[in-house]
N, C-alpha and C. Protein backbone atom coordinates (compact mmCIF):
# COMPACT_ATOMS: atom_id res chain seq x y z
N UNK A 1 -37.58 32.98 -28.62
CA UNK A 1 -37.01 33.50 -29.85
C UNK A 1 -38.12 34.01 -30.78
N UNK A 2 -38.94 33.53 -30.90
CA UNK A 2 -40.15 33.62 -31.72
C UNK A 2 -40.77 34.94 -31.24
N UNK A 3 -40.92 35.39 -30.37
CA UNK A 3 -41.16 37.03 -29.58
C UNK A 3 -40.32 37.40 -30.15
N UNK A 4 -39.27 37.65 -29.55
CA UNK A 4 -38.25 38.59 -30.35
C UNK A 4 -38.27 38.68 -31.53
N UNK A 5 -38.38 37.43 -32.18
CA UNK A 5 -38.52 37.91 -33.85
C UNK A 5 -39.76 38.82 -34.39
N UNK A 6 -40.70 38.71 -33.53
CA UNK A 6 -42.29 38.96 -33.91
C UNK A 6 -41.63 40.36 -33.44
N UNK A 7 -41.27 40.64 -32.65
CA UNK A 7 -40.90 42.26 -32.60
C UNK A 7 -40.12 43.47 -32.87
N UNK A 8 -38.96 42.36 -33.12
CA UNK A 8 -37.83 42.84 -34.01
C UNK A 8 -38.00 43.38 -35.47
N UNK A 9 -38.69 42.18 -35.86
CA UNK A 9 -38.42 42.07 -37.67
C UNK A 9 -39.44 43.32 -38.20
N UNK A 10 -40.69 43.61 -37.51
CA UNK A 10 -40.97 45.14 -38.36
C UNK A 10 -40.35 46.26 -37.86
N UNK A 11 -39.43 46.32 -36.80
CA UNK A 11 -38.68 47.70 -36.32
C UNK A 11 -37.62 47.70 -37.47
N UNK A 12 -37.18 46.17 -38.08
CA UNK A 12 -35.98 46.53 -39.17
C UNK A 12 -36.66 46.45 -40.16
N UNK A 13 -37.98 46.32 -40.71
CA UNK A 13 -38.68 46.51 -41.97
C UNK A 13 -38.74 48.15 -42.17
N UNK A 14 -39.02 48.90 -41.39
CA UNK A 14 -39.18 50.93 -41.66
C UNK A 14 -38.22 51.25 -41.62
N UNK A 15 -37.11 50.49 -42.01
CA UNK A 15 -35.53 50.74 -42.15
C UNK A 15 -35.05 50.02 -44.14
N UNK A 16 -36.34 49.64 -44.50
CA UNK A 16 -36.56 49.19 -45.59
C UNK A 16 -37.37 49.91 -46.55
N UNK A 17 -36.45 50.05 -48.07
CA UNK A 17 -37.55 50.70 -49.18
C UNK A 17 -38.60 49.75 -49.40
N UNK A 18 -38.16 48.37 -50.09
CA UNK A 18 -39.15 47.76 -49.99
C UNK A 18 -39.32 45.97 -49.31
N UNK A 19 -39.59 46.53 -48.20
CA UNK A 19 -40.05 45.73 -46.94
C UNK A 19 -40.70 44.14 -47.51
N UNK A 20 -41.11 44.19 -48.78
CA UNK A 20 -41.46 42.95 -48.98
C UNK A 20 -40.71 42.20 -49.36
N UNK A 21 -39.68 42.12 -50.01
CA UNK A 21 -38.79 41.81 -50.46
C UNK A 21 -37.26 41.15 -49.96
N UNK A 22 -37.63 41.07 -48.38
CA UNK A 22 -36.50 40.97 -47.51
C UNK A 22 -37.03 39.63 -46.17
N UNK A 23 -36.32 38.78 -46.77
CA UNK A 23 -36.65 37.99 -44.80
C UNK A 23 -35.35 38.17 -44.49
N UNK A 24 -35.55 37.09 -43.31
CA UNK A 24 -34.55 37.33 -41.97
C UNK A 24 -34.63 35.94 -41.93
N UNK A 25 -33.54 35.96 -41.62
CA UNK A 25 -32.49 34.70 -40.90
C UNK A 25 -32.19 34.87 -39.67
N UNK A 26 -32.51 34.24 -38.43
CA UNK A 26 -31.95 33.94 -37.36
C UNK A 26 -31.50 32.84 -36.98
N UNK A 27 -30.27 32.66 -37.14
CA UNK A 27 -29.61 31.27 -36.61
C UNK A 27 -29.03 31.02 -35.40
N UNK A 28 -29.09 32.32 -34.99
CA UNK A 28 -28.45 31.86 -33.19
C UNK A 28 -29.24 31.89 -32.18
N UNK A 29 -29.02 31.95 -31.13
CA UNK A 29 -29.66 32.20 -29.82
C UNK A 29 -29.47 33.67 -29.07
N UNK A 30 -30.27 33.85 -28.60
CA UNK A 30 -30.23 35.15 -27.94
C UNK A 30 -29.37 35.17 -26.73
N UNK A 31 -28.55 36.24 -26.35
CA UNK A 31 -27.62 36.33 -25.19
C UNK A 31 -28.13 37.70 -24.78
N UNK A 32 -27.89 37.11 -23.35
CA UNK A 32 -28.47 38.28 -22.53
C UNK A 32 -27.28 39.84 -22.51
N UNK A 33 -27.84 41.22 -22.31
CA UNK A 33 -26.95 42.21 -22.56
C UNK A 33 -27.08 42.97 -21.65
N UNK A 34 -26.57 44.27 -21.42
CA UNK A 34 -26.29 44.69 -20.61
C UNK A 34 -27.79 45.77 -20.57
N UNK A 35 -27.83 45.62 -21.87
CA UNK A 35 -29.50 46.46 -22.14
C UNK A 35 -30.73 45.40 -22.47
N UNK A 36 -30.17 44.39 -22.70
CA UNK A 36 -31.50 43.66 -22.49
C UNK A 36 -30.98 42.15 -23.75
N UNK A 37 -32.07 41.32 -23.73
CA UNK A 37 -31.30 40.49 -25.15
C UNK A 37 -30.92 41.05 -26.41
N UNK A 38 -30.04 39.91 -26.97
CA UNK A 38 -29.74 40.62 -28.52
C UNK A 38 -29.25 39.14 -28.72
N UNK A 39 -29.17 39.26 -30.53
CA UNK A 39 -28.60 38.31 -31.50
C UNK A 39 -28.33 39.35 -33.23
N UNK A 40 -27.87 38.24 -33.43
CA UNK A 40 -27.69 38.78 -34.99
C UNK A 40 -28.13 38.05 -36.01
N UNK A 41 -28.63 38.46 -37.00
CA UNK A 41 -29.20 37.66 -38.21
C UNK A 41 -28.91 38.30 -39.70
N UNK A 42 -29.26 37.46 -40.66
CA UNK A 42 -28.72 38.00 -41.77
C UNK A 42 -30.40 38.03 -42.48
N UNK A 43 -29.70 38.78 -43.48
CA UNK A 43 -31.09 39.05 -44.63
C UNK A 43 -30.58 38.27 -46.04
N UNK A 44 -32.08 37.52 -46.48
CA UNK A 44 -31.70 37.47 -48.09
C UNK A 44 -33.17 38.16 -48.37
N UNK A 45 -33.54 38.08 -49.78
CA UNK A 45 -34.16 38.24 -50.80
C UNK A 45 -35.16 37.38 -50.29
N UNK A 46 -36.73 37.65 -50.78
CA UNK A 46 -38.41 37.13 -50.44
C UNK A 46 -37.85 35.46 -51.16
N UNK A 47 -36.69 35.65 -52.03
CA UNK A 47 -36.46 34.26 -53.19
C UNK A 47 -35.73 33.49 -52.75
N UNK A 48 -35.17 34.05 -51.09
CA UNK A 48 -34.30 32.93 -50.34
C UNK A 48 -33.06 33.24 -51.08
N UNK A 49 -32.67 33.95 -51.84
CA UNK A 49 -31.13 34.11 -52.47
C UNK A 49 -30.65 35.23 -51.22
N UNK A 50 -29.20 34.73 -51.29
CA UNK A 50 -28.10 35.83 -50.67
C UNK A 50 -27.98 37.08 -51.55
N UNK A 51 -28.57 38.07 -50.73
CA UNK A 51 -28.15 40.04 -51.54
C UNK A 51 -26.24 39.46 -52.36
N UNK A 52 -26.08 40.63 -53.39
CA UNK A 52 -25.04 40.92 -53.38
C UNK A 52 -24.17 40.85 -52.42
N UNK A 53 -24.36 41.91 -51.53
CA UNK A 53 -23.21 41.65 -50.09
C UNK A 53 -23.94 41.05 -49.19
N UNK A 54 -23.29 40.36 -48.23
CA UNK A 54 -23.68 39.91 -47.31
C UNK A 54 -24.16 41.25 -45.92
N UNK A 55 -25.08 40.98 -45.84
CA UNK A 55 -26.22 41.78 -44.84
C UNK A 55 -26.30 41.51 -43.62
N UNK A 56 -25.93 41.99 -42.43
CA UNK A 56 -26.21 41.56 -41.13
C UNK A 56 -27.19 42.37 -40.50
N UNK A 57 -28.06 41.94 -39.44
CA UNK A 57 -28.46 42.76 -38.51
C UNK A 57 -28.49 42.53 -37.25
N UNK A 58 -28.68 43.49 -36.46
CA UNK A 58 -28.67 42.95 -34.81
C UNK A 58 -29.73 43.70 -33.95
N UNK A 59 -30.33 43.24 -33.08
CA UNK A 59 -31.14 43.83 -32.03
C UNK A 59 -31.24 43.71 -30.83
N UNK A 60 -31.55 44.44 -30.39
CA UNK A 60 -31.98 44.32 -28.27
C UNK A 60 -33.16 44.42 -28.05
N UNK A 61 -33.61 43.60 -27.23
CA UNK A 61 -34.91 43.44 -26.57
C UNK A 61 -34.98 43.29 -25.27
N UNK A 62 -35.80 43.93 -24.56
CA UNK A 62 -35.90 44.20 -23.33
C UNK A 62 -37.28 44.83 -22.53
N UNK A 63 -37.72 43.73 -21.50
CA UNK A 63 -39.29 43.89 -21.33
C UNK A 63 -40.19 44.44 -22.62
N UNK A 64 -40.05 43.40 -23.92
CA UNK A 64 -40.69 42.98 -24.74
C UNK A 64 -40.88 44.06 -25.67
N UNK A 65 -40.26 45.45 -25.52
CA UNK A 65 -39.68 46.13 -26.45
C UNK A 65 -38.16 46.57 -26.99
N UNK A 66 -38.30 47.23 -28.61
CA UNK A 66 -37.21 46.94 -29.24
C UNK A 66 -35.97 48.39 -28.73
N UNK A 67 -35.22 47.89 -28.39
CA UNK A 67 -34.19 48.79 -27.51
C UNK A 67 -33.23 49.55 -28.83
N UNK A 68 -33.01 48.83 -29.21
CA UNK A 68 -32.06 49.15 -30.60
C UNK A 68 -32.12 48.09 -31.60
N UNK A 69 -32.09 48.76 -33.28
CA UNK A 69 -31.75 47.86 -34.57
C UNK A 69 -30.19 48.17 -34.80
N UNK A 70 -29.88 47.81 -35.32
CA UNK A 70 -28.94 48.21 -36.59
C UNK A 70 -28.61 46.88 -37.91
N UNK A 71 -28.29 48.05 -38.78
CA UNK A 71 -28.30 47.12 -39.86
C UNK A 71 -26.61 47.00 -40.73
N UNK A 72 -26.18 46.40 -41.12
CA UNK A 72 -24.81 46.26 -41.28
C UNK A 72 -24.02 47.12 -42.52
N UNK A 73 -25.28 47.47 -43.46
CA UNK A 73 -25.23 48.46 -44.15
C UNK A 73 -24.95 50.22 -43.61
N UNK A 74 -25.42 50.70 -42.18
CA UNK A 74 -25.11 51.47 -42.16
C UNK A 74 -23.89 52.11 -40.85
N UNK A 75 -24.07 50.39 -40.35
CA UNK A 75 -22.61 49.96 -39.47
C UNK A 75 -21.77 49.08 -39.68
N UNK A 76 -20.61 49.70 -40.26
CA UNK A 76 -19.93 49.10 -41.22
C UNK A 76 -19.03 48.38 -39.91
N UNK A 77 -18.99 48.23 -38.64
CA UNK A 77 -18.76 47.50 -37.54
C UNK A 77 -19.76 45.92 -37.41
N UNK A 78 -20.79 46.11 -37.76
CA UNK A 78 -21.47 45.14 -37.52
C UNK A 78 -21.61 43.49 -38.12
N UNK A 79 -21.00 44.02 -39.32
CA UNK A 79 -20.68 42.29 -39.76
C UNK A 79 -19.79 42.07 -38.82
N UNK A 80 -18.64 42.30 -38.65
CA UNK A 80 -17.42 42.13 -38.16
C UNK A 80 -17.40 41.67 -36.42
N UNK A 81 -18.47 42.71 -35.88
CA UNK A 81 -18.65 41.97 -34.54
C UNK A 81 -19.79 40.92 -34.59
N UNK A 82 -20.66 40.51 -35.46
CA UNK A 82 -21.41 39.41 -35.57
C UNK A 82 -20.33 38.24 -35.26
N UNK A 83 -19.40 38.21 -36.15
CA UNK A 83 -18.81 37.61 -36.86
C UNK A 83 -17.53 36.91 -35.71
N UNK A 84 -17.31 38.51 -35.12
CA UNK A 84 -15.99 38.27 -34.30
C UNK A 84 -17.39 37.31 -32.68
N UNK A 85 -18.79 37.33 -32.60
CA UNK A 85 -19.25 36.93 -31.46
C UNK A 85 -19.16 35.58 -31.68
N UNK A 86 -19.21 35.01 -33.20
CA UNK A 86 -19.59 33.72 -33.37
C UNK A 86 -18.89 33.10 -33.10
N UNK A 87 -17.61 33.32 -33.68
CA UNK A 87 -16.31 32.82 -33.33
C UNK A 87 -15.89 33.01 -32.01
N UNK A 88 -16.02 33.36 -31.19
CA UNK A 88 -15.60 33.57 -29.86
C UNK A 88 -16.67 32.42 -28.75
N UNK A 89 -17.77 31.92 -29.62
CA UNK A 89 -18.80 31.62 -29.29
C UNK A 89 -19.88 31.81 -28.63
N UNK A 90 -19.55 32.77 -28.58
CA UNK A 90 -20.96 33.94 -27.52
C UNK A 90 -22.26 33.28 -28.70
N UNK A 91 -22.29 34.00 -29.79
CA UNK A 91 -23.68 33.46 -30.28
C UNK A 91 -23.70 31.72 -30.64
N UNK A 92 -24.16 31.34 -30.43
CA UNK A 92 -24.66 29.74 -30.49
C UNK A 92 -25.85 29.08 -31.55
N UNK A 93 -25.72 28.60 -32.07
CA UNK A 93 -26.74 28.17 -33.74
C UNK A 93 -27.83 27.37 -32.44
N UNK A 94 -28.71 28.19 -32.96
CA UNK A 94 -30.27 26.80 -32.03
C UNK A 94 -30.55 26.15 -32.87
């Protein structure tokens, strides 16, 4: 998990005005995909507060590069299938 994060989290930072200002939350486990791993995580504020809206993101990784980001802001699908994986239990809290 700790790879993936190390490689993930600046492909979704140049998707950021200001990149300092943003961590990441990963609370699940990675599941394997049809393109390679993925999970979903949320963003707060450098202050540990929850944004206004709630923020998701998701990624794929595969032979140790980043396959795809997206961020929930500009896939308005993506909370919703975070959301609909958790509950189904595909993603799993480590």
């Amino acid at each position: 998990m700790e790879q993936f994060i190390a490689i993930v989290e600046p492909a979704l930072l140049t998707k950021v005005k200001k990149p300092g200002e943003v961590t990441f939350k990963w609370p699940y486990r990675l599941v394997p995909g049809p393109a390679g791993f993925y999970t979903c995580g949320m963003v707060a504020t450098d202050r540990g507060r929850v944004p206004r809206e709630e923020i998701w993101v998701s990624a794929v990784v595969a032979n140790g590069q980043v396959v795809s980001t997206q961020w929930s802001t500009s896939n308005g699908m993506l909370a919703w299938d975070c959301k609909r994986n958790i509950r189904s239990g595909n993603f799993v809290v480590r």
